[in-house]
N, C-alpha and C. Protein backbone atom coordinates (compact mmCIF):
# COMPACT_ATOMS: atom_id res chain seq x y z
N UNK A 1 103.10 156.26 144.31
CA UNK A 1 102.37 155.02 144.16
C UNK A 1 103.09 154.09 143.18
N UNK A 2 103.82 154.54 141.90
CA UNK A 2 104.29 153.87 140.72
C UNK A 2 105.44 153.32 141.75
N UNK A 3 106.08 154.06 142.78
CA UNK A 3 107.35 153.65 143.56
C UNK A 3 107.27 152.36 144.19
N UNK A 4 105.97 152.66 144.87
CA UNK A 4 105.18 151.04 145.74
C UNK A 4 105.56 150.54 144.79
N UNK A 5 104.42 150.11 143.44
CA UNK A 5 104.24 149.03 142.74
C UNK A 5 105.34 148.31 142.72
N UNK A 6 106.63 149.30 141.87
CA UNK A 6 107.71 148.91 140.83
C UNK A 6 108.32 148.07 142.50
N UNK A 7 108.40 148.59 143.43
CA UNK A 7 109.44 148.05 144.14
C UNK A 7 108.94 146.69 144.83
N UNK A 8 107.28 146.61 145.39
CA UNK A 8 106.67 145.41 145.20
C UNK A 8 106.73 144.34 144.28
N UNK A 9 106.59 144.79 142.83
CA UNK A 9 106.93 143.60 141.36
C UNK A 9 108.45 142.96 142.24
N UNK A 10 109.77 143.85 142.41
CA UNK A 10 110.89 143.26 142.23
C UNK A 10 111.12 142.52 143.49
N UNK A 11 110.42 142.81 144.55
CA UNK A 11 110.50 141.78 145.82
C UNK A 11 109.87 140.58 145.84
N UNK A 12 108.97 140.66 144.55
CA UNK A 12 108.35 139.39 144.50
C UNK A 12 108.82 138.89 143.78
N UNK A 13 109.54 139.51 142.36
CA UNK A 13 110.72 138.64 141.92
C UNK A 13 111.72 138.06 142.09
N UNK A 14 111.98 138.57 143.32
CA UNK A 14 113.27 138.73 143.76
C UNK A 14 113.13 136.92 144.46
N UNK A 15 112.09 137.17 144.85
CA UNK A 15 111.91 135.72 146.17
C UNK A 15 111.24 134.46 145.48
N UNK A 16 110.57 135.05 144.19
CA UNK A 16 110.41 133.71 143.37
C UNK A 16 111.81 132.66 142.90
N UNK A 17 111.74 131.37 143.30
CA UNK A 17 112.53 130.49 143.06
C UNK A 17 112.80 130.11 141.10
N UNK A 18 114.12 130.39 141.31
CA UNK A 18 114.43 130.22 139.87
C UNK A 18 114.39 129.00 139.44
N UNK A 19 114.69 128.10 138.77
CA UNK A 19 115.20 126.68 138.28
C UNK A 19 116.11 126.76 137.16
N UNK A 20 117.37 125.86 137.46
CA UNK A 20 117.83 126.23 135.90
C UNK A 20 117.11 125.31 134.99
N UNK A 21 117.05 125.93 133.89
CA UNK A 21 116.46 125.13 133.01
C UNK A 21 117.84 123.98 132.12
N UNK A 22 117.46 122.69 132.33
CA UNK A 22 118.21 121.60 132.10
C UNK A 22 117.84 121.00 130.47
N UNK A 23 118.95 120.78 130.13
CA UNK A 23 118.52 120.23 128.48
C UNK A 23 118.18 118.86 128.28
N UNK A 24 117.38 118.16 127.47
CA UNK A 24 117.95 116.97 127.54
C UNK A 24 118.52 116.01 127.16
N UNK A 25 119.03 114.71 127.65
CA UNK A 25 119.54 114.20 127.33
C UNK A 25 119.49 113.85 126.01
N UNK A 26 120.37 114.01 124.59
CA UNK A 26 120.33 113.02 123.39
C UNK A 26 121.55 113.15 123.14
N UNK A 27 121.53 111.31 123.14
CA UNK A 27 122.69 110.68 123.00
C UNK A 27 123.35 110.77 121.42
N UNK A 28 124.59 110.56 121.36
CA UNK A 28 125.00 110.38 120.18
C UNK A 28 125.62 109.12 120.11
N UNK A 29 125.17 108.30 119.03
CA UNK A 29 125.78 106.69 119.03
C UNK A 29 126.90 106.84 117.89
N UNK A 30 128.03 105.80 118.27
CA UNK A 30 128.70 105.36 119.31
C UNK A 30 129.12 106.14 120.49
N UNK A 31 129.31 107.69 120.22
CA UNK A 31 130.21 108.13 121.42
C UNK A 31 130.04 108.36 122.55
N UNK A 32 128.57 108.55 122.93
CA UNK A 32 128.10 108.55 124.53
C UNK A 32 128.60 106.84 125.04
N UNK A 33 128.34 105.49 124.51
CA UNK A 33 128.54 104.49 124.92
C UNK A 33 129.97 104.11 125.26
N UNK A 34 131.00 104.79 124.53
CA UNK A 34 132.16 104.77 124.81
C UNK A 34 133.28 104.70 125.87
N UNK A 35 133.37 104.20 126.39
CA UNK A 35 134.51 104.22 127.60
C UNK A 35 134.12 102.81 128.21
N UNK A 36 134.46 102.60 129.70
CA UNK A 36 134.65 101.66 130.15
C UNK A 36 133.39 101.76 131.12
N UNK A 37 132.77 100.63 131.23
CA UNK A 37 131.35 100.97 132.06
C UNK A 37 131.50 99.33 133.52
N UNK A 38 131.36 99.71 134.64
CA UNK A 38 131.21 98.39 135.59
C UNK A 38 129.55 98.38 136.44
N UNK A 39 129.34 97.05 136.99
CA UNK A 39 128.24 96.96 137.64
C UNK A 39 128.49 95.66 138.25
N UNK A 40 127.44 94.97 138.47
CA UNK A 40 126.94 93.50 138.69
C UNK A 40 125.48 93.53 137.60
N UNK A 41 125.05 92.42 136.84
CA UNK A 41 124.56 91.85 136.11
C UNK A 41 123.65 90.65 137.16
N UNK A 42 122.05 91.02 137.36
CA UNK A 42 121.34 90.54 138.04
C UNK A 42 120.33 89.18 136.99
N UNK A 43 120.20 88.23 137.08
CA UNK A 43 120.01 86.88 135.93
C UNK A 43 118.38 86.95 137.11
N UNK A 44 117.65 86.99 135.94
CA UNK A 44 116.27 86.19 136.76
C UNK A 44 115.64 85.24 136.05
N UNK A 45 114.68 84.78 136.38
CA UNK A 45 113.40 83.32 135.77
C UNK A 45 112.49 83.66 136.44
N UNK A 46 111.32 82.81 136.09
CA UNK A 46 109.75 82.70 136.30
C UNK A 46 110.35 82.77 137.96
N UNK A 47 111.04 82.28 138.57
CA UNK A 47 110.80 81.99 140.07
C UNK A 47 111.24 83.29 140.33
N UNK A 48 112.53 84.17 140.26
CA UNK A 48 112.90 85.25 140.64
C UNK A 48 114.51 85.63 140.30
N UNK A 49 114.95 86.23 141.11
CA UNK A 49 116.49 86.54 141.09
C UNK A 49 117.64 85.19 141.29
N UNK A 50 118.42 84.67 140.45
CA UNK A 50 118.97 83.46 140.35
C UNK A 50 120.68 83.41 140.58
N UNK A 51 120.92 84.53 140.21
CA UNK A 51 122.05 84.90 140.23
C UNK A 51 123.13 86.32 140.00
N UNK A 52 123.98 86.58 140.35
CA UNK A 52 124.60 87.90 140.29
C UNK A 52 125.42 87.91 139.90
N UNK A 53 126.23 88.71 139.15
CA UNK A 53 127.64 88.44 138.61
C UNK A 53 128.20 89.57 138.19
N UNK A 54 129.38 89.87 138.40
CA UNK A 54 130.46 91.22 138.08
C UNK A 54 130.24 91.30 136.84
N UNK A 55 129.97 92.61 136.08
CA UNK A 55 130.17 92.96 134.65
C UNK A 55 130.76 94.08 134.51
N UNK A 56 131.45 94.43 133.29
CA UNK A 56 131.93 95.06 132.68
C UNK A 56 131.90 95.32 131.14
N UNK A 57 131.82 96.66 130.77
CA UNK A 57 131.73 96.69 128.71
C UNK A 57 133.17 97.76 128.92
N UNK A 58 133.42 97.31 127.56
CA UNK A 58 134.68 98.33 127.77
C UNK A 58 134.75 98.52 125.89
N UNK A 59 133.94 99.46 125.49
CA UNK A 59 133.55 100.40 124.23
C UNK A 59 134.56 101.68 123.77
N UNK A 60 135.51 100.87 123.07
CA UNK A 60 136.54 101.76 122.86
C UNK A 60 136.41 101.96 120.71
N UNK A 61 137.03 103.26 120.42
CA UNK A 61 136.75 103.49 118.90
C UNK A 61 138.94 103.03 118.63
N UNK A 62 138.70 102.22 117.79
CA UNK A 62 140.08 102.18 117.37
C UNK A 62 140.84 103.09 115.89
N UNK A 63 141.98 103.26 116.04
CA UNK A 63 142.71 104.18 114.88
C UNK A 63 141.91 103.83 113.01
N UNK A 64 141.33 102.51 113.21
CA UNK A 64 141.23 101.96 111.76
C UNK A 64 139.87 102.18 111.83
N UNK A 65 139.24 102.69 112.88
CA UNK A 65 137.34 103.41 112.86
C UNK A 65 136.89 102.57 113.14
N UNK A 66 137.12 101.21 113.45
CA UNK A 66 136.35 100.13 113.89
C UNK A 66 135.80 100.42 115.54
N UNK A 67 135.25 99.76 115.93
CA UNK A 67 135.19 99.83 117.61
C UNK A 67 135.43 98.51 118.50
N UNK A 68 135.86 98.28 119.46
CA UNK A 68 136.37 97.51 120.51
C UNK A 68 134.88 97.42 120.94
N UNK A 69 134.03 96.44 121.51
CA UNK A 69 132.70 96.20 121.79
C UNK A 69 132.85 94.89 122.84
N UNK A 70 133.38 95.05 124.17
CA UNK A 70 133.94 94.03 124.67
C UNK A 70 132.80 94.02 126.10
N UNK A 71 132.61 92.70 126.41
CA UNK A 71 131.73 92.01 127.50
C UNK A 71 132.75 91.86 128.29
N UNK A 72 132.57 91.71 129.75
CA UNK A 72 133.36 91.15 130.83
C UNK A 72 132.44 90.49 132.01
N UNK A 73 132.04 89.05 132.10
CA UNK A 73 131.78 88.56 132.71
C UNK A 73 132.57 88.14 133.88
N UNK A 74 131.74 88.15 135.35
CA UNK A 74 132.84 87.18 136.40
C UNK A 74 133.89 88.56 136.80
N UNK A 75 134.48 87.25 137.65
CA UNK A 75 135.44 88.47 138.68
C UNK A 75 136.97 88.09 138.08
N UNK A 76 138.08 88.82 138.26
CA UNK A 76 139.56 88.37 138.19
C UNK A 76 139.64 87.29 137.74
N UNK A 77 139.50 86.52 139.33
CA UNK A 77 139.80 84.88 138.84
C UNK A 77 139.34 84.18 138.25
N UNK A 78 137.91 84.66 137.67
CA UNK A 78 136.74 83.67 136.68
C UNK A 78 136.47 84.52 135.78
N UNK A 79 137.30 85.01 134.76
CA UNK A 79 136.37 85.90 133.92
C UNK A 79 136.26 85.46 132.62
N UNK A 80 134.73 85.56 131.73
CA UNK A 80 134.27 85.74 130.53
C UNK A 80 134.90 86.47 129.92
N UNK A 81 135.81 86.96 129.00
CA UNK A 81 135.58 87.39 128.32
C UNK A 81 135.14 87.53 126.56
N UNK A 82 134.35 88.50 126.37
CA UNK A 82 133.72 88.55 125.28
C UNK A 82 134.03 89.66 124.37
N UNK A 83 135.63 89.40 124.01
CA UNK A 83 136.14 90.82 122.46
C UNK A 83 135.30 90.66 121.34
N UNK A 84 134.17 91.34 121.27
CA UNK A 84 133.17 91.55 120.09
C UNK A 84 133.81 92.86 119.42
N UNK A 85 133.35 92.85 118.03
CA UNK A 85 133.53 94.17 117.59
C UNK A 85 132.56 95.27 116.94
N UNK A 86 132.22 96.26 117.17
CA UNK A 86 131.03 96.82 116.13
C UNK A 86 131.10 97.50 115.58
N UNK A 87 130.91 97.12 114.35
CA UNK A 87 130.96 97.78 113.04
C UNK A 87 130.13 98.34 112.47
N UNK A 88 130.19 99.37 111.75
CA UNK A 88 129.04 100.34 110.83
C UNK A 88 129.03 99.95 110.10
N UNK A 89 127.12 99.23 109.83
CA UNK A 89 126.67 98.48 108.42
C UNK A 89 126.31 99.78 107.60
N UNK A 90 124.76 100.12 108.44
CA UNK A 90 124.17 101.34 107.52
C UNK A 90 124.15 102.91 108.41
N UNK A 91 124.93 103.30 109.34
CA UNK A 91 124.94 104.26 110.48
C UNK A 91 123.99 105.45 109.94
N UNK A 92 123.77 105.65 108.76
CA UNK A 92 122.97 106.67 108.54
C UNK A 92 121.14 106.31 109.18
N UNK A 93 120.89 105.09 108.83
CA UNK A 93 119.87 104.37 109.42
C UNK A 93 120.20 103.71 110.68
N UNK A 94 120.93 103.82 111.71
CA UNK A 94 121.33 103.56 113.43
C UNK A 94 121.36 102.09 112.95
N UNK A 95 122.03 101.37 111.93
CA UNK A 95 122.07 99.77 111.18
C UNK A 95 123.42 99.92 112.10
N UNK A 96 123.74 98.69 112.90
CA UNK A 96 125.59 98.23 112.97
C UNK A 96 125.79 96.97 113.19
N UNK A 97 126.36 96.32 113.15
CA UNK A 97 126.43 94.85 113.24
C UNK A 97 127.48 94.45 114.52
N UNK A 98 127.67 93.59 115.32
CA UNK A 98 128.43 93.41 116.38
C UNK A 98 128.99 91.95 115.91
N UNK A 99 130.14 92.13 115.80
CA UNK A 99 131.16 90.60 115.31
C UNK A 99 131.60 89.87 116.64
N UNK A 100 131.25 88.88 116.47
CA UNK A 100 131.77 88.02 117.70
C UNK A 100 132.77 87.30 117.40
N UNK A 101 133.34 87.15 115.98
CA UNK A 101 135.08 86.92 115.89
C UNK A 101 134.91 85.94 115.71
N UNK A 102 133.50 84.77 115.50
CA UNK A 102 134.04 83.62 115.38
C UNK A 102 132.49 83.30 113.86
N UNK A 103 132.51 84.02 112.96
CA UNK A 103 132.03 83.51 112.17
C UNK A 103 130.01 84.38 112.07
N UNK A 104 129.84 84.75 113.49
CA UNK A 104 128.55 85.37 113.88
C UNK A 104 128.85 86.65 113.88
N UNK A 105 127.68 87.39 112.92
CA UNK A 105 127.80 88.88 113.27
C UNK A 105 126.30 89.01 113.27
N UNK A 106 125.93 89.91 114.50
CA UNK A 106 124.69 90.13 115.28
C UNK A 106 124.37 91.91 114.86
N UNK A 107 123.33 91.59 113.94
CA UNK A 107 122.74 93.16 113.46
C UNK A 107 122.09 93.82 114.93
N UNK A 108 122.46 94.88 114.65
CA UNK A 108 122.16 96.16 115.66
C UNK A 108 121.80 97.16 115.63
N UNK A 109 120.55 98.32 116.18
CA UNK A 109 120.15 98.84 115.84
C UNK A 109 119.59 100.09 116.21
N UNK A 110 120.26 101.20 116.41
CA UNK A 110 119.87 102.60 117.42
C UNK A 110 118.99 102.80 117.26
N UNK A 111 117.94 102.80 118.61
CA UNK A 111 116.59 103.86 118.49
C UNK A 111 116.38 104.44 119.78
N UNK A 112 116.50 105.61 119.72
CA UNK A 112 116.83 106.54 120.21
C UNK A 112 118.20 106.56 121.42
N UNK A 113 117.65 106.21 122.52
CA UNK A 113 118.57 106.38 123.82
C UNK A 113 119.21 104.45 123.91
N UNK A 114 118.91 103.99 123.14
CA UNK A 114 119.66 102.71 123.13
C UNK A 114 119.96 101.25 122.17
N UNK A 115 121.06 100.52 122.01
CA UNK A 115 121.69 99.97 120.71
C UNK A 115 120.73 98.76 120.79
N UNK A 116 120.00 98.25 119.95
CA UNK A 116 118.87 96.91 120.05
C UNK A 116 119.41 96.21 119.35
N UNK A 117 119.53 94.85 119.39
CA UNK A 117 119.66 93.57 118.20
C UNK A 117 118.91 92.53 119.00
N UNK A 118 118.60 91.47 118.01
CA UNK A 118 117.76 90.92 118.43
C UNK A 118 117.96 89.24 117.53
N UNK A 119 118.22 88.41 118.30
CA UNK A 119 118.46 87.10 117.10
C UNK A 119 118.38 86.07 118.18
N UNK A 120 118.58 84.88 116.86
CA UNK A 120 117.79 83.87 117.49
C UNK A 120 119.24 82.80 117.21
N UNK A 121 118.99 81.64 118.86
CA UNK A 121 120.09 80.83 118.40
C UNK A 121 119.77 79.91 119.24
N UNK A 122 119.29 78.32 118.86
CA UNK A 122 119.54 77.07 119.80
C UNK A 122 117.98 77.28 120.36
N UNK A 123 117.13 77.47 119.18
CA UNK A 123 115.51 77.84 119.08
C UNK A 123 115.18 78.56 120.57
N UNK A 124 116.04 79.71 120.49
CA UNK A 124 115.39 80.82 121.44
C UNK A 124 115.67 81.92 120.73
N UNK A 125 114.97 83.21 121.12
CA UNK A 125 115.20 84.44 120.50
C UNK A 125 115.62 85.42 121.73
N UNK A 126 116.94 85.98 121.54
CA UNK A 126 117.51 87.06 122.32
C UNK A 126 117.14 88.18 122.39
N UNK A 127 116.86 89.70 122.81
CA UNK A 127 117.14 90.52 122.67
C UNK A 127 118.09 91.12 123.32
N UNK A 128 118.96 92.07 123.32
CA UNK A 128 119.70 92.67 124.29
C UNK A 128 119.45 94.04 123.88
N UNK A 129 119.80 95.08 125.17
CA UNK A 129 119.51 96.74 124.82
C UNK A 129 120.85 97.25 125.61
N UNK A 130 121.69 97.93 125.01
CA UNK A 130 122.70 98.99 125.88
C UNK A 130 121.49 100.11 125.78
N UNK A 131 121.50 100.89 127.00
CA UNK A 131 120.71 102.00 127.46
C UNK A 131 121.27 103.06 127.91
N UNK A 132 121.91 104.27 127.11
CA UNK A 132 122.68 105.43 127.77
C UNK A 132 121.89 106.10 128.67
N UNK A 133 121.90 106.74 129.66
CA UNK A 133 121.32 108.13 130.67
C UNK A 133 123.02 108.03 131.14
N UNK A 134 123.46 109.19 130.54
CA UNK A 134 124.64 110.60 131.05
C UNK A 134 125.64 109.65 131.25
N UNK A 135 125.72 109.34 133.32
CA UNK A 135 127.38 108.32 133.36
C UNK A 135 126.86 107.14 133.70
N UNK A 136 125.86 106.69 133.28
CA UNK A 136 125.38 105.45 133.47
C UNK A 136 124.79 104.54 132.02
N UNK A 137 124.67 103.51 132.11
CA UNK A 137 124.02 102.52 131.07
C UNK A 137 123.69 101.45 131.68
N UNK A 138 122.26 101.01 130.85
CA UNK A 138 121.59 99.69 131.92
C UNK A 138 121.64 98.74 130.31
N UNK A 139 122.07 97.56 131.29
CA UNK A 139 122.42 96.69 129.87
C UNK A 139 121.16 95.53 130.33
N UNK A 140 120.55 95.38 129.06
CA UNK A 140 119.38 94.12 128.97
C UNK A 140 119.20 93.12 128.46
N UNK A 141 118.88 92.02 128.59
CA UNK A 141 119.00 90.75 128.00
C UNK A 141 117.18 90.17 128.15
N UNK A 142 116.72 90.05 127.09
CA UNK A 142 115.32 89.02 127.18
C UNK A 142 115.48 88.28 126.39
N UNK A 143 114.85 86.45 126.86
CA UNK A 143 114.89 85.41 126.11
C UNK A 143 114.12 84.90 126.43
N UNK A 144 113.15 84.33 125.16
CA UNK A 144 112.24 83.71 124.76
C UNK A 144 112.47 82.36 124.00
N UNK A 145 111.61 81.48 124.23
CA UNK A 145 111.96 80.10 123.33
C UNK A 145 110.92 81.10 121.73
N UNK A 146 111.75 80.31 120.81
CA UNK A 146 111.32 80.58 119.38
C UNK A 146 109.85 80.38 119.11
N UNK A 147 109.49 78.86 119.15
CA UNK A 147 108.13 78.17 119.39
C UNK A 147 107.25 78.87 119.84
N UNK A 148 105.80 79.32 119.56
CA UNK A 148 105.09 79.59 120.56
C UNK A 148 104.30 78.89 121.44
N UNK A 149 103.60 79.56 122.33
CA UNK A 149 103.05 78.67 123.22
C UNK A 149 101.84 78.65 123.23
N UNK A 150 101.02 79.98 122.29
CA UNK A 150 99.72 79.75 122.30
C UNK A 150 99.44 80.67 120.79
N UNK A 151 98.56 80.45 120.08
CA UNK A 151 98.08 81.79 118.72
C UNK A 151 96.80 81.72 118.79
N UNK A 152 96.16 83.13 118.80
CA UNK A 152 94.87 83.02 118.68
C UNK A 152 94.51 84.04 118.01
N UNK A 153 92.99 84.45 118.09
CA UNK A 153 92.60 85.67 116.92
C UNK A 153 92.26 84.92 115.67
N UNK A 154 93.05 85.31 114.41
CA UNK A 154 92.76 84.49 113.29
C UNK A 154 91.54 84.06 113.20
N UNK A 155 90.52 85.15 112.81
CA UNK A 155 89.26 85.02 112.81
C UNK A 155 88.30 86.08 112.68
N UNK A 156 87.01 86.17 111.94
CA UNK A 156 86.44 87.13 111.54
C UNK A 156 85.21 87.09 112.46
N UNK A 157 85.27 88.12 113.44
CA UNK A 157 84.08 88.97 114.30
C UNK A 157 83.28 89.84 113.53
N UNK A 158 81.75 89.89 113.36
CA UNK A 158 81.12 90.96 113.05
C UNK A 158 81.93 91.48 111.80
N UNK A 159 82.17 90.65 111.01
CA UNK A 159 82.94 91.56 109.07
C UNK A 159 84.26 91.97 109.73
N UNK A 160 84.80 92.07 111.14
CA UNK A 160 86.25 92.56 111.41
C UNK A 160 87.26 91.06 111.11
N UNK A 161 88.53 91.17 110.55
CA UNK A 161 89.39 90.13 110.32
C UNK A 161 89.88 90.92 111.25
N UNK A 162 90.27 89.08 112.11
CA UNK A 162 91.00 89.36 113.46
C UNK A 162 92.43 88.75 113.11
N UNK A 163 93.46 89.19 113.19
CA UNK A 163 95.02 88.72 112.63
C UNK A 163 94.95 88.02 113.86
N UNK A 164 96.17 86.57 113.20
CA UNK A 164 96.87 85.67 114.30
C UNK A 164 97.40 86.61 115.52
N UNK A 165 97.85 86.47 116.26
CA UNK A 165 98.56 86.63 117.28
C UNK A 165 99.23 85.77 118.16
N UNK A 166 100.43 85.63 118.47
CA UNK A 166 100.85 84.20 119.20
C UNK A 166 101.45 84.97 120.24
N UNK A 167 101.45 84.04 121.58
CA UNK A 167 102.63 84.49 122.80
C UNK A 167 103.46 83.47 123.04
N UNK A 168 104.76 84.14 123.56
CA UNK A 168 105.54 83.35 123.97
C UNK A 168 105.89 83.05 125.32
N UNK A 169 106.46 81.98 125.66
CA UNK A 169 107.10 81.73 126.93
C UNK A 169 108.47 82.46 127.10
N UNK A 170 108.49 83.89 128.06
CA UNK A 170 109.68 84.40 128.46
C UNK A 170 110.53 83.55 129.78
N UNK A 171 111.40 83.30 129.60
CA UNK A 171 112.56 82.47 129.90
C UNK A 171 112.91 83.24 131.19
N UNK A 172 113.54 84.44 130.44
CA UNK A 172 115.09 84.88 131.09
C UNK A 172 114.78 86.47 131.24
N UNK A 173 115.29 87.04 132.56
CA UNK A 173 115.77 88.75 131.77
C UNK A 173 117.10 88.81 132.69
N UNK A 174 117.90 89.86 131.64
CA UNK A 174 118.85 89.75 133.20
C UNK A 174 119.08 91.49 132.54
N UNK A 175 119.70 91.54 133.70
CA UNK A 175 120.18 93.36 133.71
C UNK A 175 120.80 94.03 134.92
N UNK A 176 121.86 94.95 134.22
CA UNK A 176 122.55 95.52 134.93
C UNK A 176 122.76 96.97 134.72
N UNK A 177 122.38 98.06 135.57
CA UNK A 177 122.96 99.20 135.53
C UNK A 177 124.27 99.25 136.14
N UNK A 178 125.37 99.86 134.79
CA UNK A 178 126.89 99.91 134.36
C UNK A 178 127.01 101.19 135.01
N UNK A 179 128.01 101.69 135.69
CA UNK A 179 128.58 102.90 136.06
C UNK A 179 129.82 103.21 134.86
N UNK A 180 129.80 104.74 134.81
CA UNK A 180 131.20 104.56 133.74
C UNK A 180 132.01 104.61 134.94
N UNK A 181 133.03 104.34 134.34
CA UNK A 181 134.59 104.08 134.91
C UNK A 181 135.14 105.41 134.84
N UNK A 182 135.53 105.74 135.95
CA UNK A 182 136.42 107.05 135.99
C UNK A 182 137.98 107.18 135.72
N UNK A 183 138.87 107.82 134.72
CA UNK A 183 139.96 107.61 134.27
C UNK A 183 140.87 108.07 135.28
């Protein structure tokens, strides 16, 4: 009878489906972002999808520890480009700053799976997000005018103080999931 059992348990083990168990993803900043990443870069507005355009980042670490932090807008014959550089302000706190070479350096800021900065220029406020998952990155852009468009709250209900709150008019998003580049 112990013969049944034992040999019953292992046929049913046998036919239970395994899974491997998968780890997950955590990134390490800068070096998961690193290499050369391509896509198209999709631009929308209140109406919808406006435009498309070839992109490229090409996130290289140089001999002097600095990093190469480069945009590539457009195709061959029309291209943007944007040699930024990013530098470690406070890396112990995911702090880095991105130099645009001409006088602007744009604070930046790891939390968790992707690099955030966020600033304001020509009374709108930017955000952008690089977003690692493995051989991919989705790059983000939201813009808002500075101004708001409405504040409310600011006011006491029943003994509760209700804080201001304002919203804004969102503009813009654009985004692109980057493939890395294979060497």
């Amino acid at each position: 009878m112990n013969k049944i059992m034992l040999l019953a348990l292992l046929l049913f083990l046998g036919a239970c489906k395994t899974t491997k168990s998968t780890k997950p993803f955590l990134p390490v900043f800068p070096d998961d972002w690193l290499g050369g990443w391509e896509g198209e870069l999709d631009i929308y507005n209140a109406v919808g999808k406006v435009m498309t355009v070839p992109m490229q980042c090409w996130h290289q670490k140089r001999p002097d520890g600095a990093y190469d932090w480069h945009l590539v807008y457009g195709s061959s014959d029309k291209q943007d480009v944007r040699a930024y550089e990013l530098k470690k302000f406070n890396p112990a706190k995911g702090h880095y700053q991105i130099d645009e070479k001409n006088g602007i350096l744009i604070d930046a800021f790891v939390l968790h799976d992707r690099l955030v900065s966020t600033f304001g220029v020509m009374e709108n406020v930017i955000q952008t997000h690089y977003i690692i998952e493995k051989e991919k990155m989705t790059f983000e852009v939201y813009m808002h005018h500075q101004k708001e468009i409405s504040s409310t709250g600011d006011t006491i209900i029943k003994g509760d103080t209700i804080p201001a709150v304002q919203s804004f008019h969102n503009q813009v998003y654009q985004r692109a999931v980057l493939k890395r580049i294979k060497k």
